[in-house]
N, C-alpha and C. Protein backbone atom coordinates (compact mmCIF):
# COMPACT_ATOMS: atom_id res chain seq x y z
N UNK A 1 118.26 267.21 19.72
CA UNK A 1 118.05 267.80 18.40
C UNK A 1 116.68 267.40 17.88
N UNK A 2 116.10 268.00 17.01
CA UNK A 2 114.59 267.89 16.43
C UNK A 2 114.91 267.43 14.93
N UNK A 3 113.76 266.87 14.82
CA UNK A 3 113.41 266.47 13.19
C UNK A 3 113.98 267.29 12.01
N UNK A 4 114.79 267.15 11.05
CA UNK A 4 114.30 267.74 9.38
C UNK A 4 113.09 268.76 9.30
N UNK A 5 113.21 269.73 9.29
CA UNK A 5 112.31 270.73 9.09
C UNK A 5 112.47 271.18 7.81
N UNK A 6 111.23 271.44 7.08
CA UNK A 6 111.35 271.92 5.83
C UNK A 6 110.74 273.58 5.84
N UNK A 7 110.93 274.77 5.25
CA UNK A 7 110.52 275.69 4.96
C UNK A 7 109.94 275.96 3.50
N UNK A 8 108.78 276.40 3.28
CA UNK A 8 107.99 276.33 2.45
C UNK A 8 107.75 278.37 2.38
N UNK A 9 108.21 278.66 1.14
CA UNK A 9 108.25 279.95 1.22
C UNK A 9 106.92 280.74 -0.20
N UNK A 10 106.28 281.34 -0.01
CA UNK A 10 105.82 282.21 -1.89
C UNK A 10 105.61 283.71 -1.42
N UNK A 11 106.78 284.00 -2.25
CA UNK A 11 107.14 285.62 -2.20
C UNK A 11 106.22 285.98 -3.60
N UNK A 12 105.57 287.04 -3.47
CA UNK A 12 105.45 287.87 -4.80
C UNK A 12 106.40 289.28 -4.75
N UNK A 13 106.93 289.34 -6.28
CA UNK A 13 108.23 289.96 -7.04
C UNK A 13 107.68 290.66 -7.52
N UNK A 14 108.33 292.08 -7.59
CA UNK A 14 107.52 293.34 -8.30
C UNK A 14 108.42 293.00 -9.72
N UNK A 15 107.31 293.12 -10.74
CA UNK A 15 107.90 292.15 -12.23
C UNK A 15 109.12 293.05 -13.17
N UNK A 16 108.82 294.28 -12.84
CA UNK A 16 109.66 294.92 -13.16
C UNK A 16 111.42 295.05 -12.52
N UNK A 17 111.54 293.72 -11.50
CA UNK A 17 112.73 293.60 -11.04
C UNK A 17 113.22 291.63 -11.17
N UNK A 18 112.62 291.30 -12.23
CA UNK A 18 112.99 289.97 -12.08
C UNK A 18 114.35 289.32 -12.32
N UNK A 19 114.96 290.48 -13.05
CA UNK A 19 117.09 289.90 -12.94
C UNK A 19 117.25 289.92 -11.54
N UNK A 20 117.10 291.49 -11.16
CA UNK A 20 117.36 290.98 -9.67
C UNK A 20 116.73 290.25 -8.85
N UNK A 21 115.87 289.96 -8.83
CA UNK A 21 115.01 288.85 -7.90
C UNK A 21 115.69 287.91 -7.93
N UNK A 22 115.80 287.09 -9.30
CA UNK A 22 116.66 285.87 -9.63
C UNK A 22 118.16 286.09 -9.19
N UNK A 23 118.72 286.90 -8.72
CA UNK A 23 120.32 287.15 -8.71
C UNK A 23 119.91 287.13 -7.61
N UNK A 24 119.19 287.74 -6.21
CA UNK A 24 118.72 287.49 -5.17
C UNK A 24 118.42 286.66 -4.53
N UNK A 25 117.67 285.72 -5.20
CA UNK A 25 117.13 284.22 -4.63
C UNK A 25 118.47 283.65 -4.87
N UNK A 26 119.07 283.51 -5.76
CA UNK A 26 120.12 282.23 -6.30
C UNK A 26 121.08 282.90 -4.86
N UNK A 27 121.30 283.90 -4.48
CA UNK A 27 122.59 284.44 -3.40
C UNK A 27 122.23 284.25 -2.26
N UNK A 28 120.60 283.70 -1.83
CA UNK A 28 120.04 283.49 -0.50
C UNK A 28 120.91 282.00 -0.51
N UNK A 29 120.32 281.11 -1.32
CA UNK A 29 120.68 279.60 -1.42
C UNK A 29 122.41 279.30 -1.02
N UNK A 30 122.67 279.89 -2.31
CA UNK A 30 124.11 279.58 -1.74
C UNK A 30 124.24 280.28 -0.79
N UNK A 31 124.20 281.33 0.24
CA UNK A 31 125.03 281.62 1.41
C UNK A 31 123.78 280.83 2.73
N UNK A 32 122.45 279.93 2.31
CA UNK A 32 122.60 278.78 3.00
C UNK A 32 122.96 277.87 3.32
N UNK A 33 123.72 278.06 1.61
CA UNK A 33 124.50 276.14 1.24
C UNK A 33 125.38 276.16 2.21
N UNK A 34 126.05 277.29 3.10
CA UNK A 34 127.16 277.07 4.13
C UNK A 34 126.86 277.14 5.01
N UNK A 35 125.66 276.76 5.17
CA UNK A 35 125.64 276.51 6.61
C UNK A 35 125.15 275.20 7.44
N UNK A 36 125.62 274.85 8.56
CA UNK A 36 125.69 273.08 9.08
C UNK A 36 124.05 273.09 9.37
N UNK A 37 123.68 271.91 8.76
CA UNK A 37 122.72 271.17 8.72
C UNK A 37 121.69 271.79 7.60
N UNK A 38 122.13 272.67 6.49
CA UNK A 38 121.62 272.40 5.24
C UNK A 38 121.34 271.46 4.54
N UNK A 39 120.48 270.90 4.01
CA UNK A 39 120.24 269.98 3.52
C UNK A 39 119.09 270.17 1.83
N UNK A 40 119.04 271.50 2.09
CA UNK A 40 118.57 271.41 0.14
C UNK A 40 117.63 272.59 -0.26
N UNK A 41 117.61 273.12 -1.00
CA UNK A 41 116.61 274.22 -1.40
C UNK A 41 116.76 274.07 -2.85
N UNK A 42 115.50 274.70 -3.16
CA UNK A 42 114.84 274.73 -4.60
C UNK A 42 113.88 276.00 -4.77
N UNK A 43 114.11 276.46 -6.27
CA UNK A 43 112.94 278.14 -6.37
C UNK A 43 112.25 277.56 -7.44
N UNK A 44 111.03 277.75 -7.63
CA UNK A 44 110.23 278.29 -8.82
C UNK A 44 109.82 279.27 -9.07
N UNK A 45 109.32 279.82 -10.50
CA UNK A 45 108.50 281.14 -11.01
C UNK A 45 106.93 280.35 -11.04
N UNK A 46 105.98 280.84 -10.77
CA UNK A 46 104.42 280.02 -11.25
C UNK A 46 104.53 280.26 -12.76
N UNK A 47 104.84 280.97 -13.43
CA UNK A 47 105.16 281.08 -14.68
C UNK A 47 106.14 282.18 -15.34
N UNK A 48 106.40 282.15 -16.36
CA UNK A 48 107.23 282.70 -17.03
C UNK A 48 107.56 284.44 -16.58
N UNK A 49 105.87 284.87 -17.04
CA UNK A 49 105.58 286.29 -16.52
C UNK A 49 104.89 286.54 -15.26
N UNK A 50 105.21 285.28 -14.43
CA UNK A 50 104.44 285.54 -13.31
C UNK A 50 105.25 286.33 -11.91
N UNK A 51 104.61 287.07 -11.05
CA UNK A 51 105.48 287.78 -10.11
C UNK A 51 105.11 286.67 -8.81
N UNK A 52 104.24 285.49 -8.95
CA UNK A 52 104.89 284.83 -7.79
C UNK A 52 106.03 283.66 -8.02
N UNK A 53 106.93 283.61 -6.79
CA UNK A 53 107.65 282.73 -6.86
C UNK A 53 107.38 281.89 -5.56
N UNK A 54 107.86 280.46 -5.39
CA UNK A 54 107.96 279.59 -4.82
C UNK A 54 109.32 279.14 -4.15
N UNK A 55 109.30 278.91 -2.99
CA UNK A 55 111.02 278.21 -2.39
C UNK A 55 110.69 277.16 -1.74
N UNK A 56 111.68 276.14 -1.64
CA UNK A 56 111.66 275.02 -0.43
C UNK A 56 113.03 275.26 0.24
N UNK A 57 113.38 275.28 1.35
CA UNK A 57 114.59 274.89 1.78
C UNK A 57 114.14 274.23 3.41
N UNK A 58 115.29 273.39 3.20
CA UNK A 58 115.40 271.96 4.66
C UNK A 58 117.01 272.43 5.71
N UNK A 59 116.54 272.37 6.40
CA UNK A 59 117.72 272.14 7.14
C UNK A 59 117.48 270.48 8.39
N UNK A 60 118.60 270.29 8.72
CA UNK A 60 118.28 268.89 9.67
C UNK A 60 117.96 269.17 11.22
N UNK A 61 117.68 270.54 11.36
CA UNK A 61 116.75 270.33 12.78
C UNK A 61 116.71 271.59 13.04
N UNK A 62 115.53 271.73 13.59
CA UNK A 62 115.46 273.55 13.93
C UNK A 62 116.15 274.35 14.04
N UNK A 63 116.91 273.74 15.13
CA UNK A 63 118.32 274.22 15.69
C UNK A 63 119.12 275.01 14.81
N UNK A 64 119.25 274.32 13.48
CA UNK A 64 120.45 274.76 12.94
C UNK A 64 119.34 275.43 11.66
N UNK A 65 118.25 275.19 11.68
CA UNK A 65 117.34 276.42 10.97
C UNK A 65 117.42 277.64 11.71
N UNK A 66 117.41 277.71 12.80
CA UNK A 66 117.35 279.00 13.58
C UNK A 66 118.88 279.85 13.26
N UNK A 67 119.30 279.01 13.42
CA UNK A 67 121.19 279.39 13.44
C UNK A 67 120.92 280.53 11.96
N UNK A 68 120.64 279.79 11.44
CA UNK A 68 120.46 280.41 9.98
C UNK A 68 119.97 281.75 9.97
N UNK A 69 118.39 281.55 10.37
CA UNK A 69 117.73 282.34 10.39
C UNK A 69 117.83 283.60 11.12
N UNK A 70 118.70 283.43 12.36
CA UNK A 70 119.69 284.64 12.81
C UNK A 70 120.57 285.45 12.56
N UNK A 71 121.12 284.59 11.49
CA UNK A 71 122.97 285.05 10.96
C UNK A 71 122.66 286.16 10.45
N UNK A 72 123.76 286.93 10.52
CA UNK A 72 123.47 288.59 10.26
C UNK A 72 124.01 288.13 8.26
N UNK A 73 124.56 286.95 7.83
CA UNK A 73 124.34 286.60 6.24
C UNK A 73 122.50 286.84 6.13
N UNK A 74 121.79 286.01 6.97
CA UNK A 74 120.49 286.13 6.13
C UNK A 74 120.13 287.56 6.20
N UNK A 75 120.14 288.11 7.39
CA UNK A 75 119.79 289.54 7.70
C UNK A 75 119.92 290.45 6.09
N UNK A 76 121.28 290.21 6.12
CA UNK A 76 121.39 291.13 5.35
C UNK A 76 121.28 290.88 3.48
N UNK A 77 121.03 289.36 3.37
CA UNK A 77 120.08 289.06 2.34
C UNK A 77 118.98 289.68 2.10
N UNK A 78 118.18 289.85 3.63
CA UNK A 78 116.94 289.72 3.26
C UNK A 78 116.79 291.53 3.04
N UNK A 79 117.72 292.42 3.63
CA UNK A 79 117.56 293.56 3.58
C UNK A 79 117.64 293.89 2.12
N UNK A 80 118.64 293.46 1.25
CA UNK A 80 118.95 293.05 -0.65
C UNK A 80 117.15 293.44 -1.17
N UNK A 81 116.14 292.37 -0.84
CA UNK A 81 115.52 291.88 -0.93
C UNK A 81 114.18 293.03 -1.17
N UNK A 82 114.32 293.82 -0.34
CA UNK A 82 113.15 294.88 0.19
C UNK A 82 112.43 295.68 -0.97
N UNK A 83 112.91 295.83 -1.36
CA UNK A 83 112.90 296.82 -2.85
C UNK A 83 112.38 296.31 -3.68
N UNK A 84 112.15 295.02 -3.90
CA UNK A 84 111.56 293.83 -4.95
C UNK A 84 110.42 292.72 -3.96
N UNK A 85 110.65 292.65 -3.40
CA UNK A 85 109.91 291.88 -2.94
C UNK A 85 108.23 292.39 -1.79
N UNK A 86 107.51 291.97 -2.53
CA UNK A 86 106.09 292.57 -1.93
C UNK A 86 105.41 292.30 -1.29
N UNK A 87 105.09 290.72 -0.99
CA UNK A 87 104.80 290.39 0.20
C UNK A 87 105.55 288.75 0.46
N UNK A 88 105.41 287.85 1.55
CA UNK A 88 105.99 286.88 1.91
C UNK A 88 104.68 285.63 2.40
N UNK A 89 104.80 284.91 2.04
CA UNK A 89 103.68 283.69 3.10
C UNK A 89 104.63 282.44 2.78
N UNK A 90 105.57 282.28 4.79
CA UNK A 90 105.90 281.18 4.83
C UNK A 90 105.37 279.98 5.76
N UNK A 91 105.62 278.71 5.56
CA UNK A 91 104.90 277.43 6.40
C UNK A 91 106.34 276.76 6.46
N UNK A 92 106.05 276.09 8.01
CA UNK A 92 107.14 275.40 8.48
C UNK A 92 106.80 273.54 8.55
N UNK A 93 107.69 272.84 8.17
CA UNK A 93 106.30 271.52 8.51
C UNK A 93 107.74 270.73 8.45
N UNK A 94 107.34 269.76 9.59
CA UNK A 94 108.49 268.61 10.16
C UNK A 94 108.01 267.23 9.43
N UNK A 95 107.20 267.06 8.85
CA UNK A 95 106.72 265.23 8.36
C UNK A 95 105.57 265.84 7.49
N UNK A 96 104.48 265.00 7.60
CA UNK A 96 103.56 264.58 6.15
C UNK A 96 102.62 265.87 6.10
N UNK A 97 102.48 266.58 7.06
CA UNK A 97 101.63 267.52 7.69
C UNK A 97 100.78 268.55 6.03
N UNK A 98 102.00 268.60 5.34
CA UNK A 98 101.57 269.60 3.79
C UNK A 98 100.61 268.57 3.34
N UNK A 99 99.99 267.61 3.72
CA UNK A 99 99.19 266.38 2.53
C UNK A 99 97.84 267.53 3.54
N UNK A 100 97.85 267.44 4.23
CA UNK A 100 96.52 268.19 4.81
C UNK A 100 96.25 269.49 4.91
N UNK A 101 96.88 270.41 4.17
CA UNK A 101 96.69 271.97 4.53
C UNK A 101 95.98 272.12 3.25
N UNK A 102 95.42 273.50 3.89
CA UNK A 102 94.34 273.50 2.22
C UNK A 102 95.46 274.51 1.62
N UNK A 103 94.91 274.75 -0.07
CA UNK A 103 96.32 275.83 -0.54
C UNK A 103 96.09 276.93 0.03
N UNK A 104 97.16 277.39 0.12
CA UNK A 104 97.75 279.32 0.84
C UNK A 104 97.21 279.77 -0.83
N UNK A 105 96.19 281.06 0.24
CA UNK A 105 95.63 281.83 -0.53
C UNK A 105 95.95 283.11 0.01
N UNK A 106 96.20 284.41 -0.67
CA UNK A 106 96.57 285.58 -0.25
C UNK A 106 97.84 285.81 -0.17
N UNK A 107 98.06 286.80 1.08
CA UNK A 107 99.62 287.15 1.23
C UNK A 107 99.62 287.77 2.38
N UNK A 108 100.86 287.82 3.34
CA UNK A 108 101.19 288.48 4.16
C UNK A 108 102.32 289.54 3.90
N UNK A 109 102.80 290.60 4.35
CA UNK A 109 103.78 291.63 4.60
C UNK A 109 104.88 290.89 4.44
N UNK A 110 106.06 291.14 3.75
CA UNK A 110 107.11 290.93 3.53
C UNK A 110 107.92 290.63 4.82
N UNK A 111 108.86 289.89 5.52
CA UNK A 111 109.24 290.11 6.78
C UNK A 111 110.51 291.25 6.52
N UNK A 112 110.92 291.82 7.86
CA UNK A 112 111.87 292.85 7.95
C UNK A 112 113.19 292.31 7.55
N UNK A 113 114.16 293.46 7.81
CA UNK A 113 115.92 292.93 7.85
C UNK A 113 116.10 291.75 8.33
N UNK A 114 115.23 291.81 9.91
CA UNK A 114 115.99 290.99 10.65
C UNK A 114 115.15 289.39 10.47
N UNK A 115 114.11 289.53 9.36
CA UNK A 115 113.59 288.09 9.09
C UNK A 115 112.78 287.75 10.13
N UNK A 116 111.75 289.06 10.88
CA UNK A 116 110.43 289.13 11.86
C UNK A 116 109.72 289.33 10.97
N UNK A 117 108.70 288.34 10.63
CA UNK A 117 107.52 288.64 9.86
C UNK A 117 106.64 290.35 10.54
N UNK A 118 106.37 290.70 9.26
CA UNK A 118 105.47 292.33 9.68
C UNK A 118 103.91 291.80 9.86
N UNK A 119 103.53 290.91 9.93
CA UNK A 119 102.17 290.68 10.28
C UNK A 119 102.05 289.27 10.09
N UNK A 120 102.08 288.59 11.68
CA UNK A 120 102.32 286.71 11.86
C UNK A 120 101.17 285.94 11.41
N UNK A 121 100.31 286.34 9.74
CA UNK A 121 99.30 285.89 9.87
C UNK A 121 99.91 284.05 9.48
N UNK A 122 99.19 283.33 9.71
CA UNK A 122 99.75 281.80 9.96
C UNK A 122 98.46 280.70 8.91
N UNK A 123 99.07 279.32 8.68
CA UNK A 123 98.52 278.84 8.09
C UNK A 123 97.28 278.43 9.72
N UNK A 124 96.58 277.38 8.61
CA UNK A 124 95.56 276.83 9.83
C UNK A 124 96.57 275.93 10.43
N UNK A 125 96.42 275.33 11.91
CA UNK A 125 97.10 274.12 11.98
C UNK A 125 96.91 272.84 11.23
N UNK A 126 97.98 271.95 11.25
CA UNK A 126 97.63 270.63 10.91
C UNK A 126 96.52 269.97 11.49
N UNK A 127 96.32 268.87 11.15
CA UNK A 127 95.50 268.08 12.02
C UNK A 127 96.04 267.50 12.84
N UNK A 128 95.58 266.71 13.92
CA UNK A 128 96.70 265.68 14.96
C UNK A 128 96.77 264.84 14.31
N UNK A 129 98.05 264.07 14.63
CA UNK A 129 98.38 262.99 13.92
C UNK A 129 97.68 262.12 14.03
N UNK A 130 97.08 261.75 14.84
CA UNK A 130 96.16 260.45 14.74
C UNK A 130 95.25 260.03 13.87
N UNK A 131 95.06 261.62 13.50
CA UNK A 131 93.94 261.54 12.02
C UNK A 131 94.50 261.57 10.99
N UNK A 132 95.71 262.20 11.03
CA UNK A 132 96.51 262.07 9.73
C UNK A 132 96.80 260.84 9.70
N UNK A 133 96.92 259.58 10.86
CA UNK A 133 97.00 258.32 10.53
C UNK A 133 96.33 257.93 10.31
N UNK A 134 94.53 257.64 10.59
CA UNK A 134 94.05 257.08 10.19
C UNK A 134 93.32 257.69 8.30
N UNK A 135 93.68 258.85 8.25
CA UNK A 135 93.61 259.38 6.89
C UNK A 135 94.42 258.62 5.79
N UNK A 136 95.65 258.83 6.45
CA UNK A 136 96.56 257.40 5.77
C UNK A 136 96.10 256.19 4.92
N UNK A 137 95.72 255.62 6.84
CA UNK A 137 95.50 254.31 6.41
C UNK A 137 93.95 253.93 5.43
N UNK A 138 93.02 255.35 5.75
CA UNK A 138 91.68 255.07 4.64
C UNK A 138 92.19 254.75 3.32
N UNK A 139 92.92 255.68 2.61
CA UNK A 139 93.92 255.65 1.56
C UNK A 139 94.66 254.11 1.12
N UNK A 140 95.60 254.04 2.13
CA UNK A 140 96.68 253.19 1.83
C UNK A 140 95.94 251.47 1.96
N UNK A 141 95.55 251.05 2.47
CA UNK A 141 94.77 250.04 2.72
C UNK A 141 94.00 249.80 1.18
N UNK A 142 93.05 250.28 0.98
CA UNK A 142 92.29 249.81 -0.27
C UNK A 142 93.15 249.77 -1.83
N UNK A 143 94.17 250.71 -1.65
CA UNK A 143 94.98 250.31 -2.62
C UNK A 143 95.97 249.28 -2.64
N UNK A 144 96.67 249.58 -1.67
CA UNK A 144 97.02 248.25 -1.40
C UNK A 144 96.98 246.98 -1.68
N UNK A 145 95.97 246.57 -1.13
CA UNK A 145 94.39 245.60 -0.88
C UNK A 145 94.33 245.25 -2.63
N UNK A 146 94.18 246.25 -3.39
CA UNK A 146 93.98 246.19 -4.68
C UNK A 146 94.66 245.83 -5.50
N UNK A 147 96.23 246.02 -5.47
CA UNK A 147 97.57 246.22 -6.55
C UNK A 147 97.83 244.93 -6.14
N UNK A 148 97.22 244.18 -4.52
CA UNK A 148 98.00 243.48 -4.30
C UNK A 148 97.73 241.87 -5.15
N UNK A 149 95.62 242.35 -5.47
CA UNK A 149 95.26 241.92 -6.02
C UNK A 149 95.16 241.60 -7.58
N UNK A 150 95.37 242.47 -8.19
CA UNK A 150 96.15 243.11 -9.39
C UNK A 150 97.27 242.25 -10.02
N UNK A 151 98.44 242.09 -8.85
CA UNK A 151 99.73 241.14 -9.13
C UNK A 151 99.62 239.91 -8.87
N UNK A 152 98.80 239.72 -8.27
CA UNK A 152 99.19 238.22 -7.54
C UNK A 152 98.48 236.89 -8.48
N UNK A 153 98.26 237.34 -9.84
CA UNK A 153 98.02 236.36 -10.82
C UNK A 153 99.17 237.14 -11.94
N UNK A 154 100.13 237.93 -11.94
CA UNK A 154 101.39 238.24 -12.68
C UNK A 154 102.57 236.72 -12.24
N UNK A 155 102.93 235.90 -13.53
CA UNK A 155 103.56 235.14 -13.22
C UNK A 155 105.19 235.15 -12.61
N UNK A 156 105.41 234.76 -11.58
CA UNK A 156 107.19 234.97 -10.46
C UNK A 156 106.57 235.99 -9.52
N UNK A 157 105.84 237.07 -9.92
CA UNK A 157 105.55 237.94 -8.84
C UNK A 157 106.20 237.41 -7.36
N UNK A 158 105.00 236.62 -7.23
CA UNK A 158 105.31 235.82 -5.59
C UNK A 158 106.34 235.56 -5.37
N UNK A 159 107.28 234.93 -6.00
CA UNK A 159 108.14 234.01 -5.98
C UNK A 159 109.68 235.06 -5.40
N UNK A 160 109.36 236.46 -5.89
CA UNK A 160 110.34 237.65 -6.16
C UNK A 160 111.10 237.45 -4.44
N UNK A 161 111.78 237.83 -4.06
CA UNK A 161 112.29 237.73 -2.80
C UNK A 161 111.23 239.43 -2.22
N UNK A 162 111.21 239.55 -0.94
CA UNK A 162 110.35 240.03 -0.26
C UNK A 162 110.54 241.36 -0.05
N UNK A 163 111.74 241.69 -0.30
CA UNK A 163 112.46 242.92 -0.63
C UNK A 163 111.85 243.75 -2.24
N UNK A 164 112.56 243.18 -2.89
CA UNK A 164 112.06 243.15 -4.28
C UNK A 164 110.73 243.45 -4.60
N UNK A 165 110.06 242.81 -3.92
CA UNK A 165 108.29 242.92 -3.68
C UNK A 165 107.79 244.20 -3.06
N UNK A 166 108.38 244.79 -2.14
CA UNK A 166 108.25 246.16 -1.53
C UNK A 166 108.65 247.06 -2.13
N UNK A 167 109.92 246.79 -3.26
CA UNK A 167 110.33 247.75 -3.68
C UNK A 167 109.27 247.58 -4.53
N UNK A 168 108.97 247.21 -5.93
CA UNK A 168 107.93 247.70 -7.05
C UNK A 168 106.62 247.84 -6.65
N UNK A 169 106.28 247.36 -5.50
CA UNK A 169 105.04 248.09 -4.72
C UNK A 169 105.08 249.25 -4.43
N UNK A 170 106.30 249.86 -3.38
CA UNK A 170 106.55 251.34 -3.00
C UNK A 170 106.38 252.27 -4.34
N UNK A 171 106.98 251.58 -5.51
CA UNK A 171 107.74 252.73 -6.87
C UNK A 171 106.31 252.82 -6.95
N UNK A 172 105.57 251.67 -7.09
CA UNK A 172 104.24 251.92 -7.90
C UNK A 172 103.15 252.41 -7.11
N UNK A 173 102.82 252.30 -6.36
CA UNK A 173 101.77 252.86 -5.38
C UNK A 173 102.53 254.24 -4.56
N UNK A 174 103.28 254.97 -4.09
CA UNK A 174 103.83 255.88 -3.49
C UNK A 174 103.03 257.23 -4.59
N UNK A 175 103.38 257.10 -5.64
CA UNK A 175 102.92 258.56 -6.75
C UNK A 175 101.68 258.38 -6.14
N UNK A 176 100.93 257.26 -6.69
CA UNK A 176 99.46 257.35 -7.05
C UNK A 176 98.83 257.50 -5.59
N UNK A 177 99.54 257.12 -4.15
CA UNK A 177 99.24 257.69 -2.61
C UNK A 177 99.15 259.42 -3.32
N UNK A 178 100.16 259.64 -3.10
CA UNK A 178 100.61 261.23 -2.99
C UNK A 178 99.99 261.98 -3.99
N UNK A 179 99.79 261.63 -5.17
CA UNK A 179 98.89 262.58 -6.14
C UNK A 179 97.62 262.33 -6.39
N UNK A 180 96.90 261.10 -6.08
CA UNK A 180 95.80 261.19 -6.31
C UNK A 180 94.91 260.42 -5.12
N UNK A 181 95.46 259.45 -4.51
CA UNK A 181 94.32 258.83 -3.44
C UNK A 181 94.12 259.60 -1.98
N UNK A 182 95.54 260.11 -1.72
CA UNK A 182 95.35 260.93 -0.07
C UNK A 182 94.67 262.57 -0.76
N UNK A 183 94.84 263.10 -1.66
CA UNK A 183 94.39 264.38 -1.93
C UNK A 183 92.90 263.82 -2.43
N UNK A 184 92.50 263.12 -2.72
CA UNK A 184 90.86 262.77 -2.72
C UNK A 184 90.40 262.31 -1.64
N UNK A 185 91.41 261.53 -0.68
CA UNK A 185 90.83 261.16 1.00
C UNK A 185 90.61 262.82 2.00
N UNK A 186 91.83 263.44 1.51
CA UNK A 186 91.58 264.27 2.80
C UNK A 186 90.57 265.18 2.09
N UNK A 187 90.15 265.49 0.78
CA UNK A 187 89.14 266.49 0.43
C UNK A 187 87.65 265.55 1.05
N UNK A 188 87.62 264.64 0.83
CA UNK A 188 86.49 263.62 1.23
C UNK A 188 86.06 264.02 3.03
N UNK A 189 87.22 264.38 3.79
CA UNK A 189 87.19 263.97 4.98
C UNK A 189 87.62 265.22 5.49
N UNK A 190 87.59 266.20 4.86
CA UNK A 190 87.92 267.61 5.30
C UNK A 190 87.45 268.32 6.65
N UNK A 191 86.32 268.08 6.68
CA UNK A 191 85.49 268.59 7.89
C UNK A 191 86.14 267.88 9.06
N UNK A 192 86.12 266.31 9.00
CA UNK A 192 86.48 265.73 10.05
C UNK A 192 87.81 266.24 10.45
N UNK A 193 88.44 266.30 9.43
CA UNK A 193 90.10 266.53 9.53
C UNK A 193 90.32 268.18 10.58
N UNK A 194 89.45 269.38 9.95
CA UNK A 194 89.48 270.43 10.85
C UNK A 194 89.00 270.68 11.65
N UNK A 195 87.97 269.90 12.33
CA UNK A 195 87.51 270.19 13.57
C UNK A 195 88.45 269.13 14.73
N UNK A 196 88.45 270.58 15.83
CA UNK A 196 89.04 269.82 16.81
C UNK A 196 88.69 268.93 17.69
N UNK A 197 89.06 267.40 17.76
CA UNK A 197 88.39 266.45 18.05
C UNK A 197 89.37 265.23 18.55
């Protein structure tokens, strides 16, 4: 079996059908929710009056993403769908891989009944991991390095059991990784990151 795969979906909605869109999306979810190795989906609107929308859904290994993605349930979701929906751009990603893609700009063709994209245009690839590790560690290291410096004149700090210590490190440094130090590392290091090397 393979990794947690996540699906990363942004449909644009012809605006003049947004009950049904929303009665649409909410009937994709639940007739995923039944199926083995679901594990979670979520929709957004970009805004109120906006005709794009946003999806996440996970399943726990390809395998049983595919299962899905076959069932003559999605099929015939997605056929529901046709009439409202204008174009499709989805990304597939198993681990950290979304910290490095630049944003999806544009759109591709809506996919068919049977959930075959009408034109496979694709994100760029990731980078190899090795760079995504050491991208990481440019990041994670100096902060680190820093907070660790930061606490270590806070009085008991030290003293905290070692557990305890990882945890209010993780709570506190994890956001500020993910929203602001790796999205200023990998813009910093962009070039390196896309060339193949």
């Amino acid at each position: 079996m393979s990794e947690p795969i996540t699906v990363s979906i942004r449909r644009e909605v012809d605006p003049a059908h947004i009950n049904e869109a929303t009665a649409w999306v909410q009937t994709g979810v639940n007739l995923a929710n039944k199926y083995p190795g679901f594990l979670g989906s979520g929709w957004v609107r970009a805004g109120e009056s906006s005709q794009v929308w946003h999806m996440l859904y996970r399943f726990a290994s390809e395998e049983s993403l595919e299962a899905w993605e076959r069932s003559s349930e999605r099929t015939w979701w997605l056929s529901m769908g046709e009439g409202f929906v204008r174009s499709e751009r989805s990304k597939r990603r198993t681990g950290i891989e979304g910290w490095f893609d630049d944003p999806a700009t544009g759109s591709i063709p809506a996919a068919d009944a049977t959930g075959t994209p009408l034109d496979e245009a694709s994100a760029p690839p990731a980078p190899p991991r090795w760079k995504q590790a050491v991208t990481i560690w440019l990041g994670f290291f100096p902060v680190n390095l820093a907070f660790s410096y930061l606490v270590s004149p806070v009085p008991g700090f030290g003293e905290l059991p070692i557990w305890l210590r990882a945890l209010v490190t993780t709570l506190i440094l994890t956001p500020i990784m993910t929203y602001w130090v790796l999205p200023w590392v990998t813009r910093r290091l962009h070039r390196w990151l896309t060339t193949r090397a």
